[in-house]
N, C-alpha and C. Protein backbone atom coordinates (compact mmCIF):
# COMPACT_ATOMS: atom_id res chain seq x y z
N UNK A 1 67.08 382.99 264.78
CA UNK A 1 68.11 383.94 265.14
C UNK A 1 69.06 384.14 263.96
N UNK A 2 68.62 385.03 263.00
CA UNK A 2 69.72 385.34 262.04
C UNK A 2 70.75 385.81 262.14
N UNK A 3 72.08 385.45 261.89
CA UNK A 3 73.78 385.64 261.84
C UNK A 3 73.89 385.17 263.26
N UNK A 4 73.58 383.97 263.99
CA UNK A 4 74.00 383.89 264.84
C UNK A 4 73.83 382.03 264.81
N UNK A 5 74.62 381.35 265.46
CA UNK A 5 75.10 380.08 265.41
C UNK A 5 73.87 379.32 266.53
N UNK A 6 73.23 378.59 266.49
CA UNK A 6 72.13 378.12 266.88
C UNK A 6 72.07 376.54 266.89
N UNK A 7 71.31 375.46 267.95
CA UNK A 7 70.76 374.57 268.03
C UNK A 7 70.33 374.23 266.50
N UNK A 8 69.66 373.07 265.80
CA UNK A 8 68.84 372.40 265.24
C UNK A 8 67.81 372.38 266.15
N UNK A 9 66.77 372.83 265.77
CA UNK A 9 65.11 372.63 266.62
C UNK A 9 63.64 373.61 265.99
N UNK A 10 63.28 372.85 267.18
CA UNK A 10 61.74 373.84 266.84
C UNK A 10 60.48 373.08 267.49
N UNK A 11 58.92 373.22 267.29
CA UNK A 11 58.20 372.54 268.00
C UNK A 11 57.98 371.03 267.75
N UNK A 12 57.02 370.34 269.22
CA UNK A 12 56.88 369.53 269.06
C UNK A 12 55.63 369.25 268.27
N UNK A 13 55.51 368.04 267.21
CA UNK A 13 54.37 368.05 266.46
C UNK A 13 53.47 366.82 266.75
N UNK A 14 52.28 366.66 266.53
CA UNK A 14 51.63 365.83 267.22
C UNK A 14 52.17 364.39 266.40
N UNK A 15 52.36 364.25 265.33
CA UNK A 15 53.06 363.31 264.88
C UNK A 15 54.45 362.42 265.80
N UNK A 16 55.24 363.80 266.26
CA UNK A 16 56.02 363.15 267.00
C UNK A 16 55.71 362.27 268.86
N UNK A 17 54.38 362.30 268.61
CA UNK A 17 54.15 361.67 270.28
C UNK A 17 53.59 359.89 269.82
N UNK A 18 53.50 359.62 268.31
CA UNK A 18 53.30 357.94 268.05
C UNK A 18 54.55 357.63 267.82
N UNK A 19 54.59 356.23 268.33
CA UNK A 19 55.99 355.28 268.17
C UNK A 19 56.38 355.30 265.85
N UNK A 20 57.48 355.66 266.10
CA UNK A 20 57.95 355.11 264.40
C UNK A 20 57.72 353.94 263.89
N UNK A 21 57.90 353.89 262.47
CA UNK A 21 57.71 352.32 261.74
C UNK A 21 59.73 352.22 262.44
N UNK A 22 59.47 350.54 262.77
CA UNK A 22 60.86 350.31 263.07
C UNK A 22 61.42 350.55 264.13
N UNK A 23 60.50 351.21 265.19
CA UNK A 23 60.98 351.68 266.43
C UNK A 23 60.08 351.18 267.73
N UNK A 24 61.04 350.33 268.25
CA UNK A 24 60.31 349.95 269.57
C UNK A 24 60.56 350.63 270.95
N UNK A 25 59.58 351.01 271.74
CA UNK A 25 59.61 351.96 272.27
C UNK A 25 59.26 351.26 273.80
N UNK A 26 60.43 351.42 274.55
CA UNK A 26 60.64 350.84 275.78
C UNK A 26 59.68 352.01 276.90
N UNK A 27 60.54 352.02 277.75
CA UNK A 27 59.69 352.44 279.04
C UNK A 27 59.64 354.07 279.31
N UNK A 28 60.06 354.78 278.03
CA UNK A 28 59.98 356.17 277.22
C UNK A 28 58.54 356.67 277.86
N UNK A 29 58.30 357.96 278.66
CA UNK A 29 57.31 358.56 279.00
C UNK A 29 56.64 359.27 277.68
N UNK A 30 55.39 359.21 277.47
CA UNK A 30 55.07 359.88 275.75
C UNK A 30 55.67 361.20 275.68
N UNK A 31 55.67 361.87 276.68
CA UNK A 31 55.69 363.65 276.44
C UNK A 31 57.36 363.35 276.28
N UNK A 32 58.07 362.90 276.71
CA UNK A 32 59.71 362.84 276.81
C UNK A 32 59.88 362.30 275.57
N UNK A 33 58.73 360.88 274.68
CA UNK A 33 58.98 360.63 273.68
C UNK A 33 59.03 361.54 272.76
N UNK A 34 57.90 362.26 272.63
CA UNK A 34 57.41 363.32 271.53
C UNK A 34 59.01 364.69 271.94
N UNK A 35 59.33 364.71 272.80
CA UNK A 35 60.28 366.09 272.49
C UNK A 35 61.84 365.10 271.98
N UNK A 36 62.09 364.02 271.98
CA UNK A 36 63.04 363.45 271.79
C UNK A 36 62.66 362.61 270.05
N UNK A 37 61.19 362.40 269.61
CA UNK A 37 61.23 362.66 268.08
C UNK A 37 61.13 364.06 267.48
N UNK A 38 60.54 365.01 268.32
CA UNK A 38 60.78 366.69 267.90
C UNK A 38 62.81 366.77 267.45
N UNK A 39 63.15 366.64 268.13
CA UNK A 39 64.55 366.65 268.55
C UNK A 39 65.14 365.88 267.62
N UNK A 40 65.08 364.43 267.05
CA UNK A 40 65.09 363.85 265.70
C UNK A 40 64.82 364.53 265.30
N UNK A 41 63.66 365.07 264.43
CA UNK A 41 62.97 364.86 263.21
C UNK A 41 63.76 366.59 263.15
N UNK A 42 64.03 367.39 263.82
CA UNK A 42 64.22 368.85 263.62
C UNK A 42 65.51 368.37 263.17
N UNK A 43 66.53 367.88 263.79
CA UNK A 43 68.04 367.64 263.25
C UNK A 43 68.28 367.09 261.94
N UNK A 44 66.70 366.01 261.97
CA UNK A 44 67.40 365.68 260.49
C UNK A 44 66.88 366.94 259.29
N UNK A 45 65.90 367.25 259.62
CA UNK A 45 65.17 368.70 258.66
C UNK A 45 65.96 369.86 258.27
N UNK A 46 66.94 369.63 259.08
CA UNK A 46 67.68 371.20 259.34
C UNK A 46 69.17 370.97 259.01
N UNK A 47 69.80 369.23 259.37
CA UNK A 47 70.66 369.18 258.87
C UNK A 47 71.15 367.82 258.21
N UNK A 48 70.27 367.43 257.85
CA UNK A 48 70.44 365.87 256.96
C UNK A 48 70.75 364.60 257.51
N UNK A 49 71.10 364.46 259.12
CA UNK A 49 72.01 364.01 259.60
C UNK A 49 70.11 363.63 260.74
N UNK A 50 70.24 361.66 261.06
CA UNK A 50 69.67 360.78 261.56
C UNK A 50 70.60 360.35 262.27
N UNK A 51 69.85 359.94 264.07
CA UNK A 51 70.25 359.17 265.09
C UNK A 51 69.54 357.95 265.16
N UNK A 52 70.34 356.81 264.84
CA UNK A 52 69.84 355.28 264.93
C UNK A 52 70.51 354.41 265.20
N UNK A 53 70.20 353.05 264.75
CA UNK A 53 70.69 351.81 265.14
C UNK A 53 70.63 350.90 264.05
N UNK A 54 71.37 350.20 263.40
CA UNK A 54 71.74 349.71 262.19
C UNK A 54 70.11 348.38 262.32
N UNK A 55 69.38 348.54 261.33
CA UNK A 55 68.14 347.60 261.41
C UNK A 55 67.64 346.51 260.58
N UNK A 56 67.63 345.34 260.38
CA UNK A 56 66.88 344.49 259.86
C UNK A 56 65.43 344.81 259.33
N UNK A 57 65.36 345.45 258.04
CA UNK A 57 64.29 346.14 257.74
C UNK A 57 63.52 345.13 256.13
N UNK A 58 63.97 343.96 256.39
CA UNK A 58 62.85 343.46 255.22
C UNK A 58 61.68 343.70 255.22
N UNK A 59 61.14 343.21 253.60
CA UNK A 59 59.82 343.94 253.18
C UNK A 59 60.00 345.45 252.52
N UNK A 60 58.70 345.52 251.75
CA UNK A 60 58.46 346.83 251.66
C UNK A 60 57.67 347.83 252.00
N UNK A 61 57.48 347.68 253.48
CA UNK A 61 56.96 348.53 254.03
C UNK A 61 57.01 350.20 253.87
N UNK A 62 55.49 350.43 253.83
CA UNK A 62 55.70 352.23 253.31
C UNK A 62 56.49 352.75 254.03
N UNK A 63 57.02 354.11 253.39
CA UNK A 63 57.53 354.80 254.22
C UNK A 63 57.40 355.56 255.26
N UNK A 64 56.24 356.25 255.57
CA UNK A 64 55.68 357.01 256.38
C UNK A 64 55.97 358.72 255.83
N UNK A 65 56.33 358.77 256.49
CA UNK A 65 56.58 360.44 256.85
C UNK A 65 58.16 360.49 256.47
N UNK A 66 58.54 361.70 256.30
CA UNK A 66 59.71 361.92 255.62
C UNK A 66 60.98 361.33 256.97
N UNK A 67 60.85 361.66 257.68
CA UNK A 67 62.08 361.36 258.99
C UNK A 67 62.09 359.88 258.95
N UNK A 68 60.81 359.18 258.88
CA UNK A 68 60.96 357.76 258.46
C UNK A 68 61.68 356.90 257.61
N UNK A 69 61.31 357.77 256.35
CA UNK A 69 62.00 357.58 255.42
C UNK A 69 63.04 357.60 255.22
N UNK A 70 63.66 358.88 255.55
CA UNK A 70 65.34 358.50 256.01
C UNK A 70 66.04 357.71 256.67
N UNK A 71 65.23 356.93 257.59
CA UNK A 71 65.41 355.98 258.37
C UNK A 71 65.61 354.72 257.79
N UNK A 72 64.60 354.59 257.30
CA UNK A 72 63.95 353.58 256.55
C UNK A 72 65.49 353.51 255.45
N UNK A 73 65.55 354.40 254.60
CA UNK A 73 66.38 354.47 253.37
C UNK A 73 67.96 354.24 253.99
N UNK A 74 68.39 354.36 254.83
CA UNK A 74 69.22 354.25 255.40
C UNK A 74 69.53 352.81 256.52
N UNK A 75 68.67 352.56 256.56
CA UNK A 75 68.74 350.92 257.23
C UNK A 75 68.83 351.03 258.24
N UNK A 76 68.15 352.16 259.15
CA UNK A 76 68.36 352.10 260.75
C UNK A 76 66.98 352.34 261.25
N UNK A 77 66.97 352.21 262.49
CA UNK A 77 66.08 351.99 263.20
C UNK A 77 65.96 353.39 264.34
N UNK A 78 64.87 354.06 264.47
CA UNK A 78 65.45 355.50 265.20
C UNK A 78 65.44 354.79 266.60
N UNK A 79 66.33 355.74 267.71
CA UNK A 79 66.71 355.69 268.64
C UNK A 79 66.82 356.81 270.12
N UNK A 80 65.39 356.56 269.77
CA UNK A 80 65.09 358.05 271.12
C UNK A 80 65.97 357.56 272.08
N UNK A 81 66.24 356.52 272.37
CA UNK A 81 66.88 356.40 273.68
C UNK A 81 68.64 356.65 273.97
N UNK A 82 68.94 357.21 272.60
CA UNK A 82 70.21 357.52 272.42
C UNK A 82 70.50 359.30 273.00
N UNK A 83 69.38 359.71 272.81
CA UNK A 83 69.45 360.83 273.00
C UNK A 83 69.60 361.34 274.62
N UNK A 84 70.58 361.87 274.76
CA UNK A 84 70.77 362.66 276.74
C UNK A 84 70.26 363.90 276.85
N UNK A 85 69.44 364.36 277.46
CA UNK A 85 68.81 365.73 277.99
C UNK A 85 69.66 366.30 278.50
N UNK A 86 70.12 367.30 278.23
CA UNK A 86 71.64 368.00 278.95
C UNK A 86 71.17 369.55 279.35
N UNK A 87 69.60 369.88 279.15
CA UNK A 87 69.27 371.15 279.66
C UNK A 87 67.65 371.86 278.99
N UNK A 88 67.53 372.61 280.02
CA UNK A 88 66.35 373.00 279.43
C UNK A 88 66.62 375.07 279.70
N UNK A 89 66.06 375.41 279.12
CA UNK A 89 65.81 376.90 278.65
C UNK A 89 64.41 377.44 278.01
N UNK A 90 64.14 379.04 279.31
CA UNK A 90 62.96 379.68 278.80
C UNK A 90 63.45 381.06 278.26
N UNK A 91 62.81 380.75 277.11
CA UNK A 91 63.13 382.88 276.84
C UNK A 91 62.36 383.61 277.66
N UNK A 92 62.94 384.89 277.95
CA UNK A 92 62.67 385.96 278.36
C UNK A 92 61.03 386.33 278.52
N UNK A 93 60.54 386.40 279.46
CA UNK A 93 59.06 387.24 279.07
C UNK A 93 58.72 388.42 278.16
N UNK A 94 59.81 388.80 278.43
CA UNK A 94 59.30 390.02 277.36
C UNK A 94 59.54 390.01 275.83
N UNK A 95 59.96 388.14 275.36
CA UNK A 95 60.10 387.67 273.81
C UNK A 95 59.50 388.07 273.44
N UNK A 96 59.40 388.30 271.77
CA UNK A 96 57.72 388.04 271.48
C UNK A 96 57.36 386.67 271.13
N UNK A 97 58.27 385.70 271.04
CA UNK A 97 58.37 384.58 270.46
C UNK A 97 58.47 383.67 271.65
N UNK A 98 57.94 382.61 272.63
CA UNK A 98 58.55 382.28 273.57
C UNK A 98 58.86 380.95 273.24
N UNK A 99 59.84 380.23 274.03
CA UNK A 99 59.75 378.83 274.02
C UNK A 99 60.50 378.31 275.18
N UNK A 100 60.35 377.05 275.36
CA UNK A 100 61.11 375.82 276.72
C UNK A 100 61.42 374.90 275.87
N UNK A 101 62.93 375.36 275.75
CA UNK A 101 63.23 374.87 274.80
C UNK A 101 64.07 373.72 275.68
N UNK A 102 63.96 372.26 274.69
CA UNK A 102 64.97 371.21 275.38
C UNK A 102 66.05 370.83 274.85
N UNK A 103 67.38 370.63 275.73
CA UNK A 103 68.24 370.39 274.66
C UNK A 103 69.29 368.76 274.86
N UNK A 104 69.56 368.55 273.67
CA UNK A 104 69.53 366.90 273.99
C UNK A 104 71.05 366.76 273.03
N UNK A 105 71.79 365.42 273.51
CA UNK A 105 72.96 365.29 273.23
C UNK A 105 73.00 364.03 272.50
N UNK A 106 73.59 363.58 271.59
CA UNK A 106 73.57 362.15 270.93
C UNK A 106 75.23 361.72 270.90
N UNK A 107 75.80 360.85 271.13
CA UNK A 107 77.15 360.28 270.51
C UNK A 107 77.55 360.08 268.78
N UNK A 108 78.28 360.88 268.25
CA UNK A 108 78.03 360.76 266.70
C UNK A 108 78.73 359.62 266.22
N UNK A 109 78.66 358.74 266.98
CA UNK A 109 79.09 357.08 266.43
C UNK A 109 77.42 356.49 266.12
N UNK A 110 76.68 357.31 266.42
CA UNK A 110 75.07 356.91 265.58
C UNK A 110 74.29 357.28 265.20
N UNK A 111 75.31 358.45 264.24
CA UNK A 111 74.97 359.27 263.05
C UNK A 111 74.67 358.82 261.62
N UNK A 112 74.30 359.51 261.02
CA UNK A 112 74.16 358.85 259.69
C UNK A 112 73.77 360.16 258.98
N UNK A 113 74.00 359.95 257.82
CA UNK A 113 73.58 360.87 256.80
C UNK A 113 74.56 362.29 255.98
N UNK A 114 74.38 362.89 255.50
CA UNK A 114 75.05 364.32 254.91
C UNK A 114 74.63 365.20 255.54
N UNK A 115 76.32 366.04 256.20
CA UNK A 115 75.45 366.98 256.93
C UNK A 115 75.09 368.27 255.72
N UNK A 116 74.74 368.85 255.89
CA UNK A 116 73.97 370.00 254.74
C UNK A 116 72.98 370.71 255.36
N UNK A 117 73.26 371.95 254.76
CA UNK A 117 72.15 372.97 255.27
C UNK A 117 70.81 373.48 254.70
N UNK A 118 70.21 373.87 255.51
CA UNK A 118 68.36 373.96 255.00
C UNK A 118 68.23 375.33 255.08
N UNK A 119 66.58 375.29 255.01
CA UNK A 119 66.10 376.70 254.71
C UNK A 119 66.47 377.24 256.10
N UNK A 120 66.63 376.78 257.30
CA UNK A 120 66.81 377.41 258.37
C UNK A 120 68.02 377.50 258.89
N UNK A 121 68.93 376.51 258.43
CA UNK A 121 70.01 376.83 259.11
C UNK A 121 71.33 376.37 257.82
N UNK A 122 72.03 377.88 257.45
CA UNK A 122 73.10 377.68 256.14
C UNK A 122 74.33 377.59 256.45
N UNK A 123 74.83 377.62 257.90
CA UNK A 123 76.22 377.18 258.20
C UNK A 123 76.18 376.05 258.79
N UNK A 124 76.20 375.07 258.62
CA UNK A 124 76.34 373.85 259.15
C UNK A 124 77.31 372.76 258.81
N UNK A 125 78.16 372.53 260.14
CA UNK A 125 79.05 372.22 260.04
C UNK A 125 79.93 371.50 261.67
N UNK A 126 80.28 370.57 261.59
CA UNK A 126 81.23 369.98 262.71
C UNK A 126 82.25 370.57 263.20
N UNK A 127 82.03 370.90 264.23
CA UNK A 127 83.13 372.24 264.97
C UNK A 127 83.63 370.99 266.61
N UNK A 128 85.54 370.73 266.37
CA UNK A 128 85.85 370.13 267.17
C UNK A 128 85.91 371.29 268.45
N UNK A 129 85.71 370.33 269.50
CA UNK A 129 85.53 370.60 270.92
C UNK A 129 86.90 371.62 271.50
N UNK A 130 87.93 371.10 271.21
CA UNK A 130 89.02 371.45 271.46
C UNK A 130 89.40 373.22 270.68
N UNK A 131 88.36 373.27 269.95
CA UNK A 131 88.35 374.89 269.33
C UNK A 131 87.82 375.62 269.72
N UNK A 132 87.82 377.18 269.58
CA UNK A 132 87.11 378.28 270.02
C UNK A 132 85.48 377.66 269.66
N UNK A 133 84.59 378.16 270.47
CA UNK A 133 83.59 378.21 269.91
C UNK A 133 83.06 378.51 268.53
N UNK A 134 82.11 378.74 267.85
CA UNK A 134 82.03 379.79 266.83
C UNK A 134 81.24 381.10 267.09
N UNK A 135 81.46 382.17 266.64
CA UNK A 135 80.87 383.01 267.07
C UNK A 135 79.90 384.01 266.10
N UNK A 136 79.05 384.69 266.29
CA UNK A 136 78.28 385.10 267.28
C UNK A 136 77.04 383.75 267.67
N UNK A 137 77.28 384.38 268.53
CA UNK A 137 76.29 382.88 269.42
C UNK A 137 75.73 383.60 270.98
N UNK A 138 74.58 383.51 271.32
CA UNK A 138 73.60 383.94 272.44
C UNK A 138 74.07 383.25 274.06
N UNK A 139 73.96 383.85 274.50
CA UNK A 139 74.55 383.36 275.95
C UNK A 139 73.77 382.48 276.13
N UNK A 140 72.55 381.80 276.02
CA UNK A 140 71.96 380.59 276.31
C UNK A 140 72.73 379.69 275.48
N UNK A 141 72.96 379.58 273.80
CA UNK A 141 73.29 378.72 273.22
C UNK A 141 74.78 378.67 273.76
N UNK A 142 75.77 379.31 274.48
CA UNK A 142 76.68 379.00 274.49
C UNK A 142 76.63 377.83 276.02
N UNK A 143 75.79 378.80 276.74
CA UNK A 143 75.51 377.75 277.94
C UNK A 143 75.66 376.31 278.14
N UNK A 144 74.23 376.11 277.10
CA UNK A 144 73.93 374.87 276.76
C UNK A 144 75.15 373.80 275.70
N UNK A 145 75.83 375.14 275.03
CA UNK A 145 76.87 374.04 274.23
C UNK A 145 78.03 373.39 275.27
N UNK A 146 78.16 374.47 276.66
CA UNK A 146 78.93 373.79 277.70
C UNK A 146 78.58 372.90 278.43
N UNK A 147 77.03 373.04 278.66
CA UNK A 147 76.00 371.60 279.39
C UNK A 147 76.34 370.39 278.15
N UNK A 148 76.19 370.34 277.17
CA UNK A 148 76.89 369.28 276.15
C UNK A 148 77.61 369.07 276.42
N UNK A 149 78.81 369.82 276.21
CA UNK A 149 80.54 368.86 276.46
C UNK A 149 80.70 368.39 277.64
N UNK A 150 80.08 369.06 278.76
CA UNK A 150 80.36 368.41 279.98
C UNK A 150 79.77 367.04 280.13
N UNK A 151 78.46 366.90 279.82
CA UNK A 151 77.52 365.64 279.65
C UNK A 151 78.49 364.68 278.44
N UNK A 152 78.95 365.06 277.52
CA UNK A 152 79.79 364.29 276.45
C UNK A 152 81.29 363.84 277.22
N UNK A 153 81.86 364.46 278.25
CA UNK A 153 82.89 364.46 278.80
C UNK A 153 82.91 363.46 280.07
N UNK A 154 81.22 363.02 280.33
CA UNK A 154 81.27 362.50 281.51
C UNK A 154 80.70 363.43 283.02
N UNK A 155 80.98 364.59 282.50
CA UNK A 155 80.87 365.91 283.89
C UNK A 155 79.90 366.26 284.15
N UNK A 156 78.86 365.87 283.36
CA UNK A 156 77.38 366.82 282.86
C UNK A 156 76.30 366.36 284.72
N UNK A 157 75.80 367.29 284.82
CA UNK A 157 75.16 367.35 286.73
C UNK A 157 73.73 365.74 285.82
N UNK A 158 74.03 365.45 287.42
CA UNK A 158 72.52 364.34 287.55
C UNK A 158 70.97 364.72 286.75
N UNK A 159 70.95 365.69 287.26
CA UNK A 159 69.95 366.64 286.85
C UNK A 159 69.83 367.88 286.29
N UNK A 160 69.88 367.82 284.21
CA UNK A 160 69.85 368.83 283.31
C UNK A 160 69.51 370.41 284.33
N UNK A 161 70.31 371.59 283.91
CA UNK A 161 69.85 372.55 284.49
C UNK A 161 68.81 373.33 284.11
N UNK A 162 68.26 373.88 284.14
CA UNK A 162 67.32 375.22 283.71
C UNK A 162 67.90 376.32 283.36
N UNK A 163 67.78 376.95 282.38
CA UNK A 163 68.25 378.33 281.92
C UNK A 163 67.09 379.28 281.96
N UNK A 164 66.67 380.53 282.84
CA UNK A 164 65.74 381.33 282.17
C UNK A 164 65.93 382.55 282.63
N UNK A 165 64.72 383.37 282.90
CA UNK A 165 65.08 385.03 282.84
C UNK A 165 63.90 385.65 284.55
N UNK A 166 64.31 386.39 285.15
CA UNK A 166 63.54 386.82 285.54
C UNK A 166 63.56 388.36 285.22
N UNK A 167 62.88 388.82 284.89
CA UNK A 167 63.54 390.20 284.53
C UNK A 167 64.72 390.22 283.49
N UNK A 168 65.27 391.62 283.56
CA UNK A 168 66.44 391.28 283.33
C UNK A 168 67.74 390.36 283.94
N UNK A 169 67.25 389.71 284.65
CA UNK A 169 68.67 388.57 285.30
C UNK A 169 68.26 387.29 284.30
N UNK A 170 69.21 386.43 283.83
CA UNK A 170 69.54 385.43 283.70
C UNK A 170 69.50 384.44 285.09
N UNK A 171 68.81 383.77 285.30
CA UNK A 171 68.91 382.52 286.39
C UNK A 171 69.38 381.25 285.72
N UNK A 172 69.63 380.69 286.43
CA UNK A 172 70.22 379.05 286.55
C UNK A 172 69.76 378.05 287.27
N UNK A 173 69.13 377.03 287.40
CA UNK A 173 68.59 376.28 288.38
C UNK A 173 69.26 374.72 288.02
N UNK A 174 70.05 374.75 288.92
CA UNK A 174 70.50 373.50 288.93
C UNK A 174 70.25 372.29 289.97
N UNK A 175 69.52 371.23 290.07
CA UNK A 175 68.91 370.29 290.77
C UNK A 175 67.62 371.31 291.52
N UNK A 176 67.99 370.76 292.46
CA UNK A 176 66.77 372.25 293.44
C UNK A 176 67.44 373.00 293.79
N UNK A 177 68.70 373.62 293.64
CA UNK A 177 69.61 375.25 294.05
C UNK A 177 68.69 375.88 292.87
N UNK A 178 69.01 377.46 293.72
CA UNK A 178 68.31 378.32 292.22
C UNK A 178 69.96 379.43 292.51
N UNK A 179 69.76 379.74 291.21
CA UNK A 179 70.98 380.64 291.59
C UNK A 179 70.87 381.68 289.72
């Protein structure tokens, strides 16, 4: 979405459905794993910036793959389980591009890295809560930036909502209400 303020993301890759070097992987469903290293590995690609856990990493074990590596180089350990699902969203049928897209929340007390911008995304930058949004921004992304603060605030529903389209309407599905 060019000139317009956007998520970090994109697909899931088959890479992201094996456990990391350094990462032990509790009672994580694979498909929930793989969109929650999609969800890593896109944030750090897009904006320099790794979710982990400070790690005991002796040896010199290879690096792997680049998201590893940052990991690795940085002394943490990744942490799918840090990550909160705060919503999901379908584009429109009549996209040409479609996606279900997921969107996930981290606490930035287990951040790491420079934030900086990539080939995909050149404004990047920490925007406090307490400010206007930034704008221009898509009525889904603003949605979902309110499913965040509420989930960051404590408020966020039991069960992430659904964002999608029937037609031209925008729907909402929250738990089993459809609205």
């Amino acid at each position: 979405m060019p000139g317009r303020y956007v998520f970090p993301g994109g697909r899931v890759m088959p890479s992201d459905a094996r456990p990391w070097q350094g990462e032990s992987v509790a009672a994580e469903a694979r498909g929930l794993l793989a969109l929650k290293h999609a969800a890593l590995r896109e944030t750090f690609e897009e904006t320099g910036l790794v979710v982990g856990r400070p790690a005991d990493l002796a040896g010199d074990a290879p690096a792997g793959s680049p998201i590893e590596h940052a990991y690795r180089s940085r002394r943490l350990a990744p942490a799918p389980d840090l990550l909160r699902l705060v919503g999901r969203a379908i584009t429109p049928a009549a996209s040409p591009i479609r996606f279900h897209a997921r969107f996930f929340l981290a606490d930035g007390r287990h951040v790491a890295g420079e934030l900086s911008p990539s080939e995909e995304l050149d404004h990047v930058y920490w925007h406090a809560l307490d400010a206007p949004p930034p704008m221009p921004m898509q009525g889904v992304t603003r949605f979902m930036l309110n499913c965040a603060i509420e989930a960051w605030r404590g408020e966020g529903a039991a069960e992430p909502p659904l964002y999608w389209h029937r037609g031209n309407r925008r729907l909402i599905r929250r738990g089993s209400a459809r609205g």
